[in-house]
Protein backbone atom coordinates (compact mmCIF):
# COMPACT_ATOMS: atom_id res chain seq x y z
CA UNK A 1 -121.40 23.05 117.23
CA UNK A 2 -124.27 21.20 115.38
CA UNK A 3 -123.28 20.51 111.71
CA UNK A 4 -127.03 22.90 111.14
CA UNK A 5 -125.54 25.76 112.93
CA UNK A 6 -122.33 26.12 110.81
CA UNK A 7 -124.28 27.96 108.18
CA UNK A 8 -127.62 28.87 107.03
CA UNK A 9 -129.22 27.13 103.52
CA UNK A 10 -129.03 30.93 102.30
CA UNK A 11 -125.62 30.99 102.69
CA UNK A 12 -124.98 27.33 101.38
CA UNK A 13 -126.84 28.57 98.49
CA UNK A 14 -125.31 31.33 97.93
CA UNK A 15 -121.89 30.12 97.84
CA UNK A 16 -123.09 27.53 95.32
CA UNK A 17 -124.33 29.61 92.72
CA UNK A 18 -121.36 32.48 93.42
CA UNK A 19 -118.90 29.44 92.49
CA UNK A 20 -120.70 27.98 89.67
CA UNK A 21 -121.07 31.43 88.07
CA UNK A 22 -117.27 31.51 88.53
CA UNK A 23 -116.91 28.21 86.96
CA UNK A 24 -119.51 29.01 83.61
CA UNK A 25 -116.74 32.09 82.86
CA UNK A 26 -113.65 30.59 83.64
CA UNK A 27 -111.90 30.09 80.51
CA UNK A 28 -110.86 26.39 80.84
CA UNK A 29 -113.70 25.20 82.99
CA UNK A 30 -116.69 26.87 81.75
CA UNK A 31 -116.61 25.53 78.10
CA UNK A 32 -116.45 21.81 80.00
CA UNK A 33 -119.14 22.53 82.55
CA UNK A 34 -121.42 24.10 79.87
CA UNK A 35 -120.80 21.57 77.60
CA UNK A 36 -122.13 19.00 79.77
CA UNK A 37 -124.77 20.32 81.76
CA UNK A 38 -128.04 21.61 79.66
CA UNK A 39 -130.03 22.54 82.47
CA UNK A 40 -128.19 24.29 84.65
CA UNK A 41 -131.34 25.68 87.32
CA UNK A 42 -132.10 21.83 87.28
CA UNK A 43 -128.14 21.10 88.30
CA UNK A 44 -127.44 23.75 90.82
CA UNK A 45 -130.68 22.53 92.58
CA UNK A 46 -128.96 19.30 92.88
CA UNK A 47 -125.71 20.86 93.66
CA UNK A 48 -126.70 23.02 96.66
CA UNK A 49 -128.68 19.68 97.81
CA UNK A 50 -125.23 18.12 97.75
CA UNK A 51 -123.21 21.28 99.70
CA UNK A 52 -126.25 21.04 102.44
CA UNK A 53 -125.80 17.55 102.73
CA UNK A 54 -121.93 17.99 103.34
CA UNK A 55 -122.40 21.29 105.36
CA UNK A 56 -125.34 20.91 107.21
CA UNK A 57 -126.16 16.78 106.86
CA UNK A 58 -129.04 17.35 105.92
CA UNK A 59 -129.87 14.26 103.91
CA UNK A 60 -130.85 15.92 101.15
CA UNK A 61 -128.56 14.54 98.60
CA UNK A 62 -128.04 10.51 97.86
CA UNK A 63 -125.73 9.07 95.10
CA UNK A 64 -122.37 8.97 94.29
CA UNK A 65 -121.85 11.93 92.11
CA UNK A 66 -117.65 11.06 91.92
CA UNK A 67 -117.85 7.92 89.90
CA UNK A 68 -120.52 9.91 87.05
CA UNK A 69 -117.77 12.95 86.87
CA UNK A 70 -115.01 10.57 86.62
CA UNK A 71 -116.19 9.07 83.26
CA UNK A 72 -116.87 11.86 81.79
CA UNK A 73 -113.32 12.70 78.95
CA UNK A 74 -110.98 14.89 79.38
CA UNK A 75 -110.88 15.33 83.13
CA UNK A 76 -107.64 15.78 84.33
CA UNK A 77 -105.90 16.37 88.00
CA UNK A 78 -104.85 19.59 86.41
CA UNK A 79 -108.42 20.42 85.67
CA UNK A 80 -109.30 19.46 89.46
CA UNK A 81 -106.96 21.52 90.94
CA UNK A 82 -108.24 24.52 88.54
CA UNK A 83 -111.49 23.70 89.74
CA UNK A 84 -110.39 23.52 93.27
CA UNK A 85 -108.20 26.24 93.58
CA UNK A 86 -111.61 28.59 92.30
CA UNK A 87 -113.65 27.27 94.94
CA UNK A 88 -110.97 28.33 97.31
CA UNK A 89 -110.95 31.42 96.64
CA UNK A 90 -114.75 31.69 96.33
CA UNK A 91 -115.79 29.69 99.63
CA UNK A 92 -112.99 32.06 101.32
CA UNK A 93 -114.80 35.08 100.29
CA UNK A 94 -118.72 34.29 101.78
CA UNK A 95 -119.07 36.36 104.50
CA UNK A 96 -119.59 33.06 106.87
CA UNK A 97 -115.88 32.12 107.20
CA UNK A 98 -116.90 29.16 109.72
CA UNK A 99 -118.58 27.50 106.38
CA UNK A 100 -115.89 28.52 103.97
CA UNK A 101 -113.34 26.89 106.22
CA UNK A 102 -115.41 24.23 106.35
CA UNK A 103 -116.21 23.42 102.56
CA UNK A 104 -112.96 24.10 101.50
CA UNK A 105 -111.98 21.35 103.70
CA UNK A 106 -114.64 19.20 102.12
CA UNK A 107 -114.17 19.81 99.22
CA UNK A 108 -110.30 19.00 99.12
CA UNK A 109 -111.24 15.46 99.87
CA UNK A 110 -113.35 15.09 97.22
């Protein structure tokens, strides 16, 4: 299957914002997302670029986004796997299960 047929942008798009909702409320992560990120329309623009990229290769995104989140204080392996762990569940529960599969995949090699 062609890396465009896995999933629609709708659906990359979707699972993008349903996570970062996730993320703003989550106890632990939310006060460190929100306290870095002022614009966050601006940001999840970039971020579903980024997902399409991965999901779809669609070019859209350039950079290296790792080495920027790396710097930033406080970031922990513990805080990862929190982070991971919620896109888990999130990407597991978009209707497209093909992309889910997919992005969780991704996103553990991240």
């Amino acid at each position: 299957m062609d890396a465009s047929e896995l999933c629609t942008e709708d659906e990359v798009s979707a699972m993008v914002h349903a996570f970062y909702a996730r993320v703003r409320e989550d106890e632990v992560l939310g006060p460190i997302f929100n306290g870095h990120i002022d614009d966050w329309d601006h940001h999840l623009v970039k971020l579903v670029d980024f997902w399409s990229a991965i999901l779809r290769r669609t070019g859209r995104f350039t950079g290296a986004p790792m080495p920027k989140h790396a710097a930033l204080p406080g970031l922990s392996a513990e805080l990862f796997q929190r982070w991971l762990a919620l896109f888990r569940e999130t990407a597991s529960a978009q209707p497209n299960q093909a992309m889910g599969t997919q992005a969780c995949a991704m996103a553990e090699r991240i």
